[in-house]
PDB file of N, CA and C in Angstrom:
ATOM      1  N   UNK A   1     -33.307  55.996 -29.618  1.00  0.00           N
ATOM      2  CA  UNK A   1     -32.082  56.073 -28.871  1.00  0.00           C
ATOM      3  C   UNK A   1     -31.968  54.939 -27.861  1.00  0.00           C
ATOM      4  N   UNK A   2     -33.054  54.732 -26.981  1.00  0.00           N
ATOM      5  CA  UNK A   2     -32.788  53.594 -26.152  1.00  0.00           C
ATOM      6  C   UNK A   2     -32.933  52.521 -27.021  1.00  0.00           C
ATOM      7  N   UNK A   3     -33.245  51.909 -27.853  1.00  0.00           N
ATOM      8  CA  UNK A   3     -33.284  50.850 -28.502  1.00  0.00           C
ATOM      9  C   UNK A   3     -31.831  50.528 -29.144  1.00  0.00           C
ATOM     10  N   UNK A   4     -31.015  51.510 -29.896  1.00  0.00           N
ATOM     11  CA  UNK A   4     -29.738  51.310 -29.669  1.00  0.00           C
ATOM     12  C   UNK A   4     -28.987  51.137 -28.779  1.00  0.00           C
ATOM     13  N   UNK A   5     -29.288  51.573 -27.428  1.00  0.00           N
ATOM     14  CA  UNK A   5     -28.322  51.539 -26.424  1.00  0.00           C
ATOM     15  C   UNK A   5     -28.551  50.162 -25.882  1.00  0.00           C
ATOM     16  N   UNK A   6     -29.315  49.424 -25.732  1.00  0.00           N
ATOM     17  CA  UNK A   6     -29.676  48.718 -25.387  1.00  0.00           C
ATOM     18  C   UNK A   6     -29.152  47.704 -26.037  1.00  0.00           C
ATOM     19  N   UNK A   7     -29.296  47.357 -27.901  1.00  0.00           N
ATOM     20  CA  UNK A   7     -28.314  46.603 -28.449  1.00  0.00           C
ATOM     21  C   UNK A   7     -27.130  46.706 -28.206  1.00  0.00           C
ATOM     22  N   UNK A   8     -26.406  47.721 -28.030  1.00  0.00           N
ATOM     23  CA  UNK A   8     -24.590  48.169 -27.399  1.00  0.00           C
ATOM     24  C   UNK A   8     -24.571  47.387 -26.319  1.00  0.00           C
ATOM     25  N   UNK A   9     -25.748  47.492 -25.268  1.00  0.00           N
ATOM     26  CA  UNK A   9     -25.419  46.688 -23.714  1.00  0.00           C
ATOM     27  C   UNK A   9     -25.254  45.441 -24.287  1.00  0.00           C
ATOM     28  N   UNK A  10     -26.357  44.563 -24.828  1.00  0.00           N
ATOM     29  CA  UNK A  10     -26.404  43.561 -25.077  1.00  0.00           C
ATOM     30  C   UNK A  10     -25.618  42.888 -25.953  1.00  0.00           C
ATOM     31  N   UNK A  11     -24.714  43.537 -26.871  1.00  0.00           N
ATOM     32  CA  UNK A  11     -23.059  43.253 -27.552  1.00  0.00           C
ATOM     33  C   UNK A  11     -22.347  42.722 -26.484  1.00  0.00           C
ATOM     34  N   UNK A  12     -22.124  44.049 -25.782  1.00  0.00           N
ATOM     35  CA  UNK A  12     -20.960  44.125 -24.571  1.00  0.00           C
ATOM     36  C   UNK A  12     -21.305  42.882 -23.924  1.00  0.00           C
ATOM     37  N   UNK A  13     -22.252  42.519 -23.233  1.00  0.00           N
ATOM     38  CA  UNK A  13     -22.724  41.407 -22.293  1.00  0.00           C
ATOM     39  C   UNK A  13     -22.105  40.172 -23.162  1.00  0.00           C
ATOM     40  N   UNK A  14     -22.861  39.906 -24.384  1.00  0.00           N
ATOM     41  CA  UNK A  14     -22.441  38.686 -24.838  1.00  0.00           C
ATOM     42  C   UNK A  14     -21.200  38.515 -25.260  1.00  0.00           C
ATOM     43  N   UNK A  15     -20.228  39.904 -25.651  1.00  0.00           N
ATOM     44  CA  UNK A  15     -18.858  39.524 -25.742  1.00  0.00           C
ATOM     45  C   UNK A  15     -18.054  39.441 -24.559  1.00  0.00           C
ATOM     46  N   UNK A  16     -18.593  39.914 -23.432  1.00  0.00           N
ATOM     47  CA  UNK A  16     -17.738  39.767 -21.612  1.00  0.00           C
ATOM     48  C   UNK A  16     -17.926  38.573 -21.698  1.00  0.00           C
ATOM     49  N   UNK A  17     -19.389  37.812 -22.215  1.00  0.00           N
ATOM     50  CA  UNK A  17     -19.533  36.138 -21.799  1.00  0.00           C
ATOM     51  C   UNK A  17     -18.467  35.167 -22.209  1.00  0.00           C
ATOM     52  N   UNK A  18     -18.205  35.777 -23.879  1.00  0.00           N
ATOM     53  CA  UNK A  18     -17.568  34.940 -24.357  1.00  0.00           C
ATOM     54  C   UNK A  18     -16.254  34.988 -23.758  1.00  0.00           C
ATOM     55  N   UNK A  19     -15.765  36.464 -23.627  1.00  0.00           N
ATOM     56  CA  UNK A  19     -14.066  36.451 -23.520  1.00  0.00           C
ATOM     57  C   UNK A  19     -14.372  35.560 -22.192  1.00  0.00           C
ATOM     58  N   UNK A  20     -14.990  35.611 -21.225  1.00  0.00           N
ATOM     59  CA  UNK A  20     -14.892  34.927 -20.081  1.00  0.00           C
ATOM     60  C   UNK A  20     -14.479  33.216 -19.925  1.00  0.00           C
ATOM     61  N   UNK A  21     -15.324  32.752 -20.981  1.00  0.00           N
ATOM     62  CA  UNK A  21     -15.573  31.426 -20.858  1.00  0.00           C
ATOM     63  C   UNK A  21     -14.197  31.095 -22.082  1.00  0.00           C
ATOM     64  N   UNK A  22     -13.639  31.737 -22.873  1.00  0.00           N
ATOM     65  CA  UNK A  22     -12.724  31.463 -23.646  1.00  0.00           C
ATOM     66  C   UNK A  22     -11.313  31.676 -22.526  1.00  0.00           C
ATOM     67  N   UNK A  23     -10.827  32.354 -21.771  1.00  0.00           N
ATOM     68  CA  UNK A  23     -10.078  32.726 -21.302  1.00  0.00           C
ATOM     69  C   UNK A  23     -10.093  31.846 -19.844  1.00  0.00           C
ATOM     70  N   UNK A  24     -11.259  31.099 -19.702  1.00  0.00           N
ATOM     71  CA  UNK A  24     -11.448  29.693 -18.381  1.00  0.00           C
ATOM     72  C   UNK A  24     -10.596  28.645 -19.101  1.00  0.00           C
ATOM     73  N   UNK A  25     -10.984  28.377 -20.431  1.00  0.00           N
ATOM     74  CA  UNK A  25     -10.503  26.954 -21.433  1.00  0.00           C
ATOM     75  C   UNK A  25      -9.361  27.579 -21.600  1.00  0.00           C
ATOM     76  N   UNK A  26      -8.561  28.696 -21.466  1.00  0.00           N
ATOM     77  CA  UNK A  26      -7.202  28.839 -21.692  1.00  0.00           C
ATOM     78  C   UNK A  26      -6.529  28.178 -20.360  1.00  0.00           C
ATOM     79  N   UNK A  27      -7.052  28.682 -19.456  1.00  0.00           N
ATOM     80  CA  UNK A  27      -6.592  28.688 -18.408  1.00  0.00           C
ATOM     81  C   UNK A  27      -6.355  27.305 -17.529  1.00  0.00           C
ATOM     82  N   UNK A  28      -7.406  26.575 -18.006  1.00  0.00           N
ATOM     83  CA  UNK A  28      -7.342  24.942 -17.814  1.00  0.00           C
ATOM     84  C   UNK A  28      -5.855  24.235 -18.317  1.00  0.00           C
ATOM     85  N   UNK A  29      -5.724  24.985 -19.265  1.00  0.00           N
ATOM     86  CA  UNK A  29      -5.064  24.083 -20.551  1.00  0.00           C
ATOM     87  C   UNK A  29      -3.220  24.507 -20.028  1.00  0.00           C
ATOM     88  N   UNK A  30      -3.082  25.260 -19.484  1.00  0.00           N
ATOM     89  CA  UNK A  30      -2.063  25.533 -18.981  1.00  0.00           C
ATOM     90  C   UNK A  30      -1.585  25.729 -17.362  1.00  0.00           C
ATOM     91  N   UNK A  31      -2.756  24.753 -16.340  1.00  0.00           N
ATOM     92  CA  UNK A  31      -2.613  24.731 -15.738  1.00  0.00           C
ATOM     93  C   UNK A  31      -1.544  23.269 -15.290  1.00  0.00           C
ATOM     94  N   UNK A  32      -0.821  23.393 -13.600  1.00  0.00           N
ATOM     95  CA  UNK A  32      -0.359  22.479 -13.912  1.00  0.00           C
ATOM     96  C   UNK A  32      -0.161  22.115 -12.045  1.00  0.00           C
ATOM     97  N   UNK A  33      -0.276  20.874 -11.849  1.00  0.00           N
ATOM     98  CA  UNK A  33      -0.097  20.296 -10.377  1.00  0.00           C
ATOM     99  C   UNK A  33       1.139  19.218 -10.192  1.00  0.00           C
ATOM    100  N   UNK A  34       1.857  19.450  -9.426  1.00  0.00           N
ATOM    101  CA  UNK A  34       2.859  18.609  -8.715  1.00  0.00           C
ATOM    102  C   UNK A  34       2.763  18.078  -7.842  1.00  0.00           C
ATOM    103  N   UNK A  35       3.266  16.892  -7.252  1.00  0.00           N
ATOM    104  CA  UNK A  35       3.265  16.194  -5.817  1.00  0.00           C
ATOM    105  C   UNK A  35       3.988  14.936  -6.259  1.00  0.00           C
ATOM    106  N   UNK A  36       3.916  14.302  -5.007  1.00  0.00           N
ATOM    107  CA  UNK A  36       4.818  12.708  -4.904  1.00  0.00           C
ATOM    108  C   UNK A  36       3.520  11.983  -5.849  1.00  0.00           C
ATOM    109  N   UNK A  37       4.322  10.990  -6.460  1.00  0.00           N
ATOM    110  CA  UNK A  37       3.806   9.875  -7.073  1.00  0.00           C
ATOM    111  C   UNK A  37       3.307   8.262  -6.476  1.00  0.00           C
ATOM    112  N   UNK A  38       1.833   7.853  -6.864  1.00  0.00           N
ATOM    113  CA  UNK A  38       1.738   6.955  -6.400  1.00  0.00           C
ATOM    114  C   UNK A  38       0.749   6.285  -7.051  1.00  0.00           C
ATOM    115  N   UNK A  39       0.185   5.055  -6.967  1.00  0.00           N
ATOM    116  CA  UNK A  39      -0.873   4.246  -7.717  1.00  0.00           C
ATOM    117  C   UNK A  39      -1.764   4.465  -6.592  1.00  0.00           C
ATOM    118  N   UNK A  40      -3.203   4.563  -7.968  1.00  0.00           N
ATOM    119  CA  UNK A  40      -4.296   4.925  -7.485  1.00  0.00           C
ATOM    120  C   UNK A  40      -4.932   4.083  -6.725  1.00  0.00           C
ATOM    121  N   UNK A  41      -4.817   2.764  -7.630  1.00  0.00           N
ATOM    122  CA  UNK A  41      -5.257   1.121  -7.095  1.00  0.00           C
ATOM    123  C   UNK A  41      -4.888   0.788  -5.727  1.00  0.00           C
ATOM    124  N   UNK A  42      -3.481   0.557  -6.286  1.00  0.00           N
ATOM    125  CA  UNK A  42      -2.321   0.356  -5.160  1.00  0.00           C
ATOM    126  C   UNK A  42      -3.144   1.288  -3.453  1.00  0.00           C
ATOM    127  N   UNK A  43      -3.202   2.327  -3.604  1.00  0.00           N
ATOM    128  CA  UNK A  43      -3.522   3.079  -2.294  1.00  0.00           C
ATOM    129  C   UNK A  43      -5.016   3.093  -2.105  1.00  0.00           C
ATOM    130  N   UNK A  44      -5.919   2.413  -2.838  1.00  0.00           N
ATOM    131  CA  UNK A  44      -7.083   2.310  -2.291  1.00  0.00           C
ATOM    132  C   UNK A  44      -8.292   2.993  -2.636  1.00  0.00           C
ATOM    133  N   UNK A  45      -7.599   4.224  -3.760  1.00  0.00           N
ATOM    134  CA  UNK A  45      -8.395   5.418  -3.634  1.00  0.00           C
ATOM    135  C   UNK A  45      -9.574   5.010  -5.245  1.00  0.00           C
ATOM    136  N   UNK A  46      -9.034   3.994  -5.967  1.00  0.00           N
ATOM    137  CA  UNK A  46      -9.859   3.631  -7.165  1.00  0.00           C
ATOM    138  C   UNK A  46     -10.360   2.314  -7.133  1.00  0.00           C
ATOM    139  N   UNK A  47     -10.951   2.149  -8.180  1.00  0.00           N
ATOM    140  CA  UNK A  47     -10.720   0.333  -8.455  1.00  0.00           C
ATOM    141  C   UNK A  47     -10.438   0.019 -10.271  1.00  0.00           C
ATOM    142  N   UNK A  48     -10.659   1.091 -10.889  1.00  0.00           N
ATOM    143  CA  UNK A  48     -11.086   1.058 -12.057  1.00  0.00           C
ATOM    144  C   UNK A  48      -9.292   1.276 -12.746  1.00  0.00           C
ATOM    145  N   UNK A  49      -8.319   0.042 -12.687  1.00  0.00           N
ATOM    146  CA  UNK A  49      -6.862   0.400 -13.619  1.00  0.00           C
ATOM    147  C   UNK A  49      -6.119   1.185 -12.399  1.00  0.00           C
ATOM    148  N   UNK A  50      -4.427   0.725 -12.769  1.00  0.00           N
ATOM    149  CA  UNK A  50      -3.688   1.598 -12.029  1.00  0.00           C
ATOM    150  C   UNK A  50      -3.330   2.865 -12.451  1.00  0.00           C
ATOM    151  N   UNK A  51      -4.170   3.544 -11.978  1.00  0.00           N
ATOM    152  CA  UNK A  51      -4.011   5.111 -12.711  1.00  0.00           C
ATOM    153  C   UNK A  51      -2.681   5.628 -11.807  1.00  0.00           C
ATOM    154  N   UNK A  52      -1.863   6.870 -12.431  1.00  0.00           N
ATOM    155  CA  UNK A  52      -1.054   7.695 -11.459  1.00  0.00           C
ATOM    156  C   UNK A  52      -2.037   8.268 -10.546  1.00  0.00           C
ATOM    157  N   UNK A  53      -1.360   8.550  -9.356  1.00  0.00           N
ATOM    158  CA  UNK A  53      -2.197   9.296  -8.257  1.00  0.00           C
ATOM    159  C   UNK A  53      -0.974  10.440  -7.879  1.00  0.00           C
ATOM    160  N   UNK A  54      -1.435  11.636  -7.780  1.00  0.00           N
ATOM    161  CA  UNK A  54       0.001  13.009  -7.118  1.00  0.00           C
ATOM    162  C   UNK A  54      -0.939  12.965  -6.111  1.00  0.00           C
ATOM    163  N   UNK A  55      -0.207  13.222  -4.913  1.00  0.00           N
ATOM    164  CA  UNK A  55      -0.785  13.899  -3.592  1.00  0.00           C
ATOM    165  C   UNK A  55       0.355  15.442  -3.115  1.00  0.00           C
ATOM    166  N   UNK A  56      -0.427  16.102  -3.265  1.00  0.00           N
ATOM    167  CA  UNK A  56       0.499  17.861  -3.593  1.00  0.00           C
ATOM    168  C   UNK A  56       0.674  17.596  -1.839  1.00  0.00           C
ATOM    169  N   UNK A  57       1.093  19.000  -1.593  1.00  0.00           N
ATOM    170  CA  UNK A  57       1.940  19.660  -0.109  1.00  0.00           C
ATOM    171  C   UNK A  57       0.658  19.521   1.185  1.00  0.00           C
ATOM    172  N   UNK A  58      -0.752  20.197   0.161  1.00  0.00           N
ATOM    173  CA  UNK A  58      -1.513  20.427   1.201  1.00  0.00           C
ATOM    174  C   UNK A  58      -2.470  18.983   1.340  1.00  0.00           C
ATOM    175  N   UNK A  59      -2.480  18.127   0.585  1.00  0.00           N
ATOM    176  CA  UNK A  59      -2.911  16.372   0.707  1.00  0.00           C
ATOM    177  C   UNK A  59      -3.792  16.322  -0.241  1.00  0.00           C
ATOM    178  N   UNK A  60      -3.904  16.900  -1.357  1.00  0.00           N
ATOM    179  CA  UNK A  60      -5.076  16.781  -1.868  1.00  0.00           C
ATOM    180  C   UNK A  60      -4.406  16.030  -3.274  1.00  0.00           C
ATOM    181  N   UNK A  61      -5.637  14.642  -2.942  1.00  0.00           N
ATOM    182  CA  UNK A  61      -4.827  13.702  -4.073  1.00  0.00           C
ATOM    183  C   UNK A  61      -5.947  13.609  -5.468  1.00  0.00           C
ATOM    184  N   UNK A  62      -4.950  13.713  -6.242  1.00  0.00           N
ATOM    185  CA  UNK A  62      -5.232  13.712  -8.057  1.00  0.00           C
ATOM    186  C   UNK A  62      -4.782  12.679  -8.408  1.00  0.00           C
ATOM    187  N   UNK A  63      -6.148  11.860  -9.124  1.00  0.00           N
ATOM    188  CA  UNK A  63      -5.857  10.662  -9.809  1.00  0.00           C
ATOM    189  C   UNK A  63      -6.060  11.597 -10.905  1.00  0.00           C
ATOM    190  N   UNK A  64      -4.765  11.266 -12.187  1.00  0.00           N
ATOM    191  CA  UNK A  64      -4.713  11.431 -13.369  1.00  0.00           C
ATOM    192  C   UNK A  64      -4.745  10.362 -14.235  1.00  0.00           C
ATOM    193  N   UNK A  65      -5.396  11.033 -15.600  1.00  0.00           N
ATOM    194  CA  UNK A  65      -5.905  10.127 -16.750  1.00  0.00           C
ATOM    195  C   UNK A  65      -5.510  10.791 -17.802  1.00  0.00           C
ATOM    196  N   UNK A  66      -4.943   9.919 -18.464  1.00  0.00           N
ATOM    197  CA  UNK A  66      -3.823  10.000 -19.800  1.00  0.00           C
ATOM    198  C   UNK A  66      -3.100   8.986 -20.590  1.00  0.00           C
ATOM    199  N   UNK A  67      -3.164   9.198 -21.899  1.00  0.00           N
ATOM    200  CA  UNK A  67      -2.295   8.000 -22.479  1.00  0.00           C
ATOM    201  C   UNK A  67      -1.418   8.506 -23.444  1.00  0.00           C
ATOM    202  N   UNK A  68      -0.480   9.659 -23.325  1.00  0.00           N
ATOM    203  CA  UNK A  68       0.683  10.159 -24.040  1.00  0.00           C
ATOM    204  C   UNK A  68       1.355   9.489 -23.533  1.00  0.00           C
ATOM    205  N   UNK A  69       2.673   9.591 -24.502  1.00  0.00           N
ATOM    206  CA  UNK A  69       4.028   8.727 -24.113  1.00  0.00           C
ATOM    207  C   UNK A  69       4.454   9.233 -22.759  1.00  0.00           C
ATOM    208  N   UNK A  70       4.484  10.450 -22.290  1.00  0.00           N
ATOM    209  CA  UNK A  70       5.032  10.977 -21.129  1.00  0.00           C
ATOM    210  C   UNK A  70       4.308  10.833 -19.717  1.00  0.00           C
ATOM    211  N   UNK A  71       2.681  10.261 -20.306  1.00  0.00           N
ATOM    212  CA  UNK A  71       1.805   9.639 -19.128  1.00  0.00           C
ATOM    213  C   UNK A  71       2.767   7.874 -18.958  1.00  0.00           C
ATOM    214  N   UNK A  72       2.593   7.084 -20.217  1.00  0.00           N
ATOM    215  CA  UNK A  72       3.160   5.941 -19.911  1.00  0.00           C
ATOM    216  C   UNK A  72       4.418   5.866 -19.569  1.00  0.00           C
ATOM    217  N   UNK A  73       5.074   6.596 -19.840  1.00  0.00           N
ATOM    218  CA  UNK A  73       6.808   6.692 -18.668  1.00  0.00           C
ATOM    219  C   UNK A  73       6.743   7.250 -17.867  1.00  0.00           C
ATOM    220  N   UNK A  74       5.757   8.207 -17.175  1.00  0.00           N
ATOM    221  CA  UNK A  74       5.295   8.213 -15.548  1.00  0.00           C
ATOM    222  C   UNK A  74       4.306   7.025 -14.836  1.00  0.00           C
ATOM    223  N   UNK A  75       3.774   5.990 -15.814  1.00  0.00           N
ATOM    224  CA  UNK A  75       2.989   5.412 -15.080  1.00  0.00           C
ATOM    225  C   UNK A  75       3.904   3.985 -14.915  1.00  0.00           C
ATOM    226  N   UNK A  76       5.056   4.138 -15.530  1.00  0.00           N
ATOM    227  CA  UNK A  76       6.477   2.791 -14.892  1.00  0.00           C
ATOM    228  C   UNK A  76       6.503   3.085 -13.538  1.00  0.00           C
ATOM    229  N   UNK A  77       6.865   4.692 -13.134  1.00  0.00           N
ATOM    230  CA  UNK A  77       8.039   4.291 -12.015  1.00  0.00           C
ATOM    231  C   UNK A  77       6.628   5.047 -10.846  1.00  0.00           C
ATOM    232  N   UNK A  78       5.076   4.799 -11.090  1.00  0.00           N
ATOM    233  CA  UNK A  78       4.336   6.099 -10.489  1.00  0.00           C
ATOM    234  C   UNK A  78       4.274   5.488  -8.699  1.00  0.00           C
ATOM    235  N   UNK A  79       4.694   3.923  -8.571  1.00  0.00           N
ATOM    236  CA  UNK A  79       4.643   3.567  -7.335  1.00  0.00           C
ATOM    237  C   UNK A  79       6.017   4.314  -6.311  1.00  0.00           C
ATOM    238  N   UNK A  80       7.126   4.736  -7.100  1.00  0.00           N
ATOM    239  CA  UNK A  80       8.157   4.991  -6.571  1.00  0.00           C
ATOM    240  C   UNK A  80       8.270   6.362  -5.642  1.00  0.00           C
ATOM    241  N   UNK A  81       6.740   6.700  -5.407  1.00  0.00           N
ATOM    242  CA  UNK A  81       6.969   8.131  -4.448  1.00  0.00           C
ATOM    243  C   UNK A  81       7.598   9.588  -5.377  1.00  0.00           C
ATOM    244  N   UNK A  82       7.688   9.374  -6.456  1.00  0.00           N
ATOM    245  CA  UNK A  82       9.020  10.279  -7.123  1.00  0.00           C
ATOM    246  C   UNK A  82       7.850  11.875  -7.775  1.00  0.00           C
ATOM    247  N   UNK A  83       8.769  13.058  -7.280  1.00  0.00           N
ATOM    248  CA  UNK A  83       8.187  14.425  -7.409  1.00  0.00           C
ATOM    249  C   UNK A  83       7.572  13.926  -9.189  1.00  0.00           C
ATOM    250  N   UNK A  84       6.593  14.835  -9.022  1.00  0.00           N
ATOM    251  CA  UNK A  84       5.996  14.611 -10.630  1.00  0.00           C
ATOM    252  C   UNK A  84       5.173  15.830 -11.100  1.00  0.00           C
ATOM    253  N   UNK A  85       5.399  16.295 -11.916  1.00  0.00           N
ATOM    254  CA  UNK A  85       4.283  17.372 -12.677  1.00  0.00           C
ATOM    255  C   UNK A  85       3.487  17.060 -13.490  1.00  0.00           C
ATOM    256  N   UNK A  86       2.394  17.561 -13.830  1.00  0.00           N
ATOM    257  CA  UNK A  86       1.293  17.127 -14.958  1.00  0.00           C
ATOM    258  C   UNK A  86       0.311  18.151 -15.115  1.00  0.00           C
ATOM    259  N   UNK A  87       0.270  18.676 -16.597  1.00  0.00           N
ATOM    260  CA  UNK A  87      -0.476  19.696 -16.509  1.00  0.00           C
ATOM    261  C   UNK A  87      -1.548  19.179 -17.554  1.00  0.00           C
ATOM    262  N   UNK A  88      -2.853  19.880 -16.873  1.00  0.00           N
ATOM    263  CA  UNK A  88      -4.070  19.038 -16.792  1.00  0.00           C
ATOM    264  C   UNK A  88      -4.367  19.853 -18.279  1.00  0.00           C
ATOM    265  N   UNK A  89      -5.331  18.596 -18.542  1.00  0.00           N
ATOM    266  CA  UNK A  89      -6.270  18.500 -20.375  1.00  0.00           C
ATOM    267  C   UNK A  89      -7.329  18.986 -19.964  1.00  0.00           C
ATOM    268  N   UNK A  90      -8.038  19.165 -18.629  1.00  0.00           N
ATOM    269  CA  UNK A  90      -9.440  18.718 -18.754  1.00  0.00           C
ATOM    270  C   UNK A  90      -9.830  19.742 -17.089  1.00  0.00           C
ATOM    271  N   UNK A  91     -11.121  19.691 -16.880  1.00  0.00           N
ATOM    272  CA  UNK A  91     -11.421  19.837 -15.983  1.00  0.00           C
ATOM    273  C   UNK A  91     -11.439  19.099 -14.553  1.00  0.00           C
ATOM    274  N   UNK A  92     -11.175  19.501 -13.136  1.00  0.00           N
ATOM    275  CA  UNK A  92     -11.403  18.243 -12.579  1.00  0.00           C
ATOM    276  C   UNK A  92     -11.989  17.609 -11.934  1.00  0.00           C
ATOM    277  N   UNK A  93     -12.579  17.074 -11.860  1.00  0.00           N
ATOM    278  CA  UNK A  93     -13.983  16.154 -11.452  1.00  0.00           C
ATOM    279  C   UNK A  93     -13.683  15.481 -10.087  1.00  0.00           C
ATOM    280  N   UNK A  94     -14.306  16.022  -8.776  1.00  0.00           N
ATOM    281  CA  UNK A  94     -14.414  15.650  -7.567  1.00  0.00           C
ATOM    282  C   UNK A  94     -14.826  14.143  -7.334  1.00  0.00           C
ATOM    283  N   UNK A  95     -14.454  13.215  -6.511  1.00  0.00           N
ATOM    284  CA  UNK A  95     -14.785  11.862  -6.260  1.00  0.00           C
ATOM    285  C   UNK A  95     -14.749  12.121  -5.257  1.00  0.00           C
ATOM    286  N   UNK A  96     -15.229  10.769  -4.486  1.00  0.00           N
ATOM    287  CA  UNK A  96     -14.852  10.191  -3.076  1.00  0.00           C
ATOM    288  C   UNK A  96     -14.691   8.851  -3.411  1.00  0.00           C
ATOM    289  N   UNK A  97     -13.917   8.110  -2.647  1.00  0.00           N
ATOM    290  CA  UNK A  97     -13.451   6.808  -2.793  1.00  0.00           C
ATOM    291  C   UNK A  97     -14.287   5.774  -1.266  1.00  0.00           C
ATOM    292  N   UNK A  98     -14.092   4.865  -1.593  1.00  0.00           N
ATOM    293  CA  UNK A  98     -15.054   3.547  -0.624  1.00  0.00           C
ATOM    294  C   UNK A  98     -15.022   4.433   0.901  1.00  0.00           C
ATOM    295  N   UNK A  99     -13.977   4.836   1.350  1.00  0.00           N
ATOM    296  CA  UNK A  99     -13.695   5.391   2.978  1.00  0.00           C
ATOM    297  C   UNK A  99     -14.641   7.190   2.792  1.00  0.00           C
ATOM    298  N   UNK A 100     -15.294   7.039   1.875  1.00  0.00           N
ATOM    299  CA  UNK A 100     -15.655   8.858   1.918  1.00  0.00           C
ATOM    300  C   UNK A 100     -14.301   9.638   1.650  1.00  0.00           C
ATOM    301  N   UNK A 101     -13.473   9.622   1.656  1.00  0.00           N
ATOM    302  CA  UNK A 101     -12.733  10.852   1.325  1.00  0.00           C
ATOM    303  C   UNK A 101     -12.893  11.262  -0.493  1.00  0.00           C
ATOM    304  N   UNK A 102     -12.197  12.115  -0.005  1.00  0.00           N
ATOM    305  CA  UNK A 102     -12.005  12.987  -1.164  1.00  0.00           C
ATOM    306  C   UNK A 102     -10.812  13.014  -2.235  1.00  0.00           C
ATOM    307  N   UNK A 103     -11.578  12.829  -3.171  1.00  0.00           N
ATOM    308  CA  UNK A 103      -9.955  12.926  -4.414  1.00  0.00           C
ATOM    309  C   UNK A 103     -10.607  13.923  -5.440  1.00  0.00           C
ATOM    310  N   UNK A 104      -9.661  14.590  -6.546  1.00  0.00           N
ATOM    311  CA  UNK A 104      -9.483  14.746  -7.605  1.00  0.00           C
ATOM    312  C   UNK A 104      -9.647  13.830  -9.051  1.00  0.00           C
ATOM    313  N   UNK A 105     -10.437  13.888  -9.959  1.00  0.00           N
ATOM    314  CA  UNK A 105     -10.041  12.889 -11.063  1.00  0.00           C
ATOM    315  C   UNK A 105      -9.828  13.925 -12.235  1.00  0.00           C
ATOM    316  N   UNK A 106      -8.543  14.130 -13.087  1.00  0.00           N
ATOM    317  CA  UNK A 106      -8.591  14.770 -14.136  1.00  0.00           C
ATOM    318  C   UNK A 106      -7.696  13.929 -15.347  1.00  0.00           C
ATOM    319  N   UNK A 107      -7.917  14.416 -16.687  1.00  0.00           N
ATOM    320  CA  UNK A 107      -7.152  13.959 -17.835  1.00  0.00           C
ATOM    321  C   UNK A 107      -6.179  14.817 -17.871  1.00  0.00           C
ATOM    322  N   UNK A 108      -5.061  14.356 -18.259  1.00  0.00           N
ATOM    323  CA  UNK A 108      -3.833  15.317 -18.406  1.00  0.00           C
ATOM    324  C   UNK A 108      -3.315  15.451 -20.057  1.00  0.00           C
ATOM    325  N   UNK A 109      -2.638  15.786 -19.969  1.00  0.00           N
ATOM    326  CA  UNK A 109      -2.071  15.626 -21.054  1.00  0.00           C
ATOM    327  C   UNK A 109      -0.742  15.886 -21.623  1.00  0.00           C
ATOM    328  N   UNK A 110       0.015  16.339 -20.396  1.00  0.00           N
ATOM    329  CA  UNK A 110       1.826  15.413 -20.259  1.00  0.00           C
ATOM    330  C   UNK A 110       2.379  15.364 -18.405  1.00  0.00           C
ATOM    331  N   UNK A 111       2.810  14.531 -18.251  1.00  0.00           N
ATOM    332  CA  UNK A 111       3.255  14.286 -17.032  1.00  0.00           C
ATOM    333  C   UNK A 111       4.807  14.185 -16.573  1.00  0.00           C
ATOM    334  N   UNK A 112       5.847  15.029 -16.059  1.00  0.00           N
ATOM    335  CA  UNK A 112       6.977  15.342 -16.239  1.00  0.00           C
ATOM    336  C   UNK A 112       7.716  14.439 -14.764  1.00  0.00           C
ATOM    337  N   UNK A 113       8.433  13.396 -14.778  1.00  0.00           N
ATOM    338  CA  UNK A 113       9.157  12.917 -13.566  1.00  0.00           C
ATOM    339  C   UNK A 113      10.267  14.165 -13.222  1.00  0.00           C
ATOM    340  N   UNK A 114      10.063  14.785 -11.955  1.00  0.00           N
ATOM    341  CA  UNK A 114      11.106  15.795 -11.429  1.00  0.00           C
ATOM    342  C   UNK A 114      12.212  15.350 -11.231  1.00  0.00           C
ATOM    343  N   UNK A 115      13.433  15.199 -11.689  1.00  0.00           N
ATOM    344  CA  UNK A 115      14.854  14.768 -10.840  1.00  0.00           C
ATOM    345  C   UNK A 115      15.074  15.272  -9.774  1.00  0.00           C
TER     346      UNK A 115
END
C-alpha cells in the first residue's frame, strides 16, 4: 500500500512540475511592455548596434532585440520618443550599463508604434 501511494505522490509532483514550468513559457510568450521610445546607443545604455530602448511609467528601461518586420518599422522612428508596445519572445536578462545602472535586455517578437 505505501509503495503505491508513494508512486501517486510522485506522479502528482512531477505533473505540478511540469504544468508549472509549461504555463511560465506560456506566460512569457504573451507578455507585453509599453513605454516611450528611444535608441539604446543613442542614450548610452549599450554599445553593441542601435537597438530600440522603451523606458515604461515607473523608469525601468528595456533594450529590445528583434528582427521582424514590425521590429524594423519600430526601429525607423525608435529615436522619436513615440508610445510603443512589444511583447516579449524571451526571457529578460538584467544588465547594467558603463554608469552601473540598471536595464532590461529581452528578444521580442512584434513591436506595435501607439498612435
Amino acid at each position: 500500500m505505501k509503495r503505491s501511494n508513494l508512486l501517486v505522490l510522485g506522479v502528482m509532483v512531477m505533473a505540478m512540475a511540469f504544468y508549472a514550468n509549461a504555463s511560465r513559457a506560456a506566460d512569457t510568450a504573451s507578455k507585453t511592455i509599453s513605454g516611450k521610445s528611444a535608441c539604446a546607443t543613442c542614450s548610452g545604455v549599450t554599445d553593441a548596434g542601435h537597438a530600440i530602448m522603451l523606458v515604461t511609467e515607473d523608469g525601468t528601461r528595456w533594450v529590445l532585440i528583434g528582427d521582424s518586420a514590425s521590429y524594423k518599422a519600430a526601429h525607423d522612428v525608435r529615436k522619436e520618443g513615440k508610445a510603443m508596445t512589444a511583447t516579449l519572445a524571451g526571457e529578460p536578462v538584467e544588465k547594467k550599463d558603463e554608469a552601473g545602472k540598471v536595464y532590461k535586455e529581452v528578444k521580442v517578437s512584434d513591436v506595435k508604434v501607439n498612435a
